[in-house]
C-alpha atoms as a PDB file:
ATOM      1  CA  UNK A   1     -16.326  -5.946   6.130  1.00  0.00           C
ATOM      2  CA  UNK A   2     -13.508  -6.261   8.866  1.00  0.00           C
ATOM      3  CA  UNK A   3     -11.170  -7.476   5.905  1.00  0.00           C
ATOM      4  CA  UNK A   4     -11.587  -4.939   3.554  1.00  0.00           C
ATOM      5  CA  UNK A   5     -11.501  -2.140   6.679  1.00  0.00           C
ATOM      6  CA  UNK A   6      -8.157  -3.580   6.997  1.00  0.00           C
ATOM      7  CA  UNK A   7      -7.157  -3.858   3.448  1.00  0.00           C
ATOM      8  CA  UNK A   8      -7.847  -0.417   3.283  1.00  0.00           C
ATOM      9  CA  UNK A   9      -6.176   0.819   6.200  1.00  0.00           C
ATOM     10  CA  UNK A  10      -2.645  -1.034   5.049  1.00  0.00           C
ATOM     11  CA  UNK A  11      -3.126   1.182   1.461  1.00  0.00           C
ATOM     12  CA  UNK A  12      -4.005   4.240   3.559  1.00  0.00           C
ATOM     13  CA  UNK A  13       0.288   3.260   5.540  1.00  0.00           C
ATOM     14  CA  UNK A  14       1.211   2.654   2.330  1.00  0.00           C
ATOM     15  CA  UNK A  15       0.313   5.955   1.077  1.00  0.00           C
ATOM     16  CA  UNK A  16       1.904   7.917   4.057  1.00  0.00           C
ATOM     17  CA  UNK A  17       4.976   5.796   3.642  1.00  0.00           C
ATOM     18  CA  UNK A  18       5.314   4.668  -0.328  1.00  0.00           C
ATOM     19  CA  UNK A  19       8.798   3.716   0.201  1.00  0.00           C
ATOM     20  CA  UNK A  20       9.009   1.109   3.242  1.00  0.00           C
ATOM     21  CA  UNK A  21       7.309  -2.052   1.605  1.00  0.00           C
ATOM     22  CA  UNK A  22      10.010  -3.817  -0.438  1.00  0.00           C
ATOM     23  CA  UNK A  23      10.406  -3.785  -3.521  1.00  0.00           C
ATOM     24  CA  UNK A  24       9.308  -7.100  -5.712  1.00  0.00           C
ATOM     25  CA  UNK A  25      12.473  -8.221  -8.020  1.00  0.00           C
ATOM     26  CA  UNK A  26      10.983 -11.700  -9.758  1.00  0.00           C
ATOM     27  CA  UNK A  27      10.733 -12.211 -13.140  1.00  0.00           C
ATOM     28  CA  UNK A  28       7.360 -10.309 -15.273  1.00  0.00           C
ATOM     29  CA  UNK A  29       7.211  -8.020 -12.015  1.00  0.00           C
ATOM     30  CA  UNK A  30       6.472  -4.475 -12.735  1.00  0.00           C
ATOM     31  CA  UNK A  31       9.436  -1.887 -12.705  1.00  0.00           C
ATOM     32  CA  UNK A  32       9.427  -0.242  -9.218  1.00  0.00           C
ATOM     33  CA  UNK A  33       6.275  -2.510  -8.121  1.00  0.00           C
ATOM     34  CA  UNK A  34       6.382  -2.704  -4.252  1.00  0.00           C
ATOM     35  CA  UNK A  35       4.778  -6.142  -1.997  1.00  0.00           C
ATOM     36  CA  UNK A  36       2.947  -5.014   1.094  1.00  0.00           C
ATOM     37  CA  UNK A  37       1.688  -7.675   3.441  1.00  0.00           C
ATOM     38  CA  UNK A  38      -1.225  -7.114   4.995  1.00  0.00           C
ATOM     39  CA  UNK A  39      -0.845  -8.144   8.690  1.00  0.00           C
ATOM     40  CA  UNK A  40      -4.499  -9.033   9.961  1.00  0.00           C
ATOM     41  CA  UNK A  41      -5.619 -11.514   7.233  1.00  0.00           C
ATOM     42  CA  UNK A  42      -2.291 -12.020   5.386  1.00  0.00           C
ATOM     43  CA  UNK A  43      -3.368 -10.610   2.377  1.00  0.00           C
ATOM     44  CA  UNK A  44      -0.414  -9.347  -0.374  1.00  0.00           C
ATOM     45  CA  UNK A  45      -1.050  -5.749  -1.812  1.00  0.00           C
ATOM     46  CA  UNK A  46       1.361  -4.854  -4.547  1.00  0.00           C
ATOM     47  CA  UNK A  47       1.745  -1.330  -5.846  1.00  0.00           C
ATOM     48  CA  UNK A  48       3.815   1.351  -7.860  1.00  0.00           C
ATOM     49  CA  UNK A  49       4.083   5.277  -6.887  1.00  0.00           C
ATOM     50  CA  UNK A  50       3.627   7.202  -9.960  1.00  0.00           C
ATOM     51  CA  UNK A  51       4.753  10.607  -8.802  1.00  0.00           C
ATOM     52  CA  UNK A  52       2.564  11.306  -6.089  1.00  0.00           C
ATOM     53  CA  UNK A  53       0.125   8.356  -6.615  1.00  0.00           C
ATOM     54  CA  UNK A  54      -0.075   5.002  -5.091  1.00  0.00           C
ATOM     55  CA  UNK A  55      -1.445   2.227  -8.055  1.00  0.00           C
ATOM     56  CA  UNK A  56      -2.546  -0.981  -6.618  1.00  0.00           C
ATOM     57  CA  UNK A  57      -1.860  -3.249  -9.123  1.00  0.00           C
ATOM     58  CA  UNK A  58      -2.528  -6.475  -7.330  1.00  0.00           C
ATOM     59  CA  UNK A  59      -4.855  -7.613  -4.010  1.00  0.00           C
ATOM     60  CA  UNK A  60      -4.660 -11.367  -3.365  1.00  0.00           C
ATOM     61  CA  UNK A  61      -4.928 -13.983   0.087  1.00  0.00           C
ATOM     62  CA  UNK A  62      -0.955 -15.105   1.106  1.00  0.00           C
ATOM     63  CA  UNK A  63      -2.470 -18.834   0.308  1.00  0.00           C
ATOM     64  CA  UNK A  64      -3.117 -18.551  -3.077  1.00  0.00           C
ATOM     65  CA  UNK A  65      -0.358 -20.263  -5.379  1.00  0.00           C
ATOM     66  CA  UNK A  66       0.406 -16.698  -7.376  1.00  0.00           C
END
């Protein structure tokens, strides 16, 4: 339960500040998709803004070979 308090909690950031995760430039990457790191459990939330919503496209552990 702690992780996904935390999970959440990095989304909730990201939604009062859409702008300060960098942006993700690899190949296949979404236009304007965003790579937050979530500091607790090292977990990598990626994201667009769509005018004034926050999509979470992707959740996944900083080990996994992604």
């Amino acid at each position: 339960m702690r992780v996904l308090t935390s999970i959440i909690a990095s989304i909730e950031r990201a939604c009062l500040f859409p702008e300060s995760a960098p942006g993700v430039d690899t190949p296949g990457a979404v236009f304007s998709a965003r790579k937050l790191v979530e500091g607790t459990y090292q977990y990598f939330i990626y994201y667009t803004v769509r005018g004034r919503t926050l999509l979470v496209l992707r959740i996944f552990h900083g080990t996994q070979q992604r």
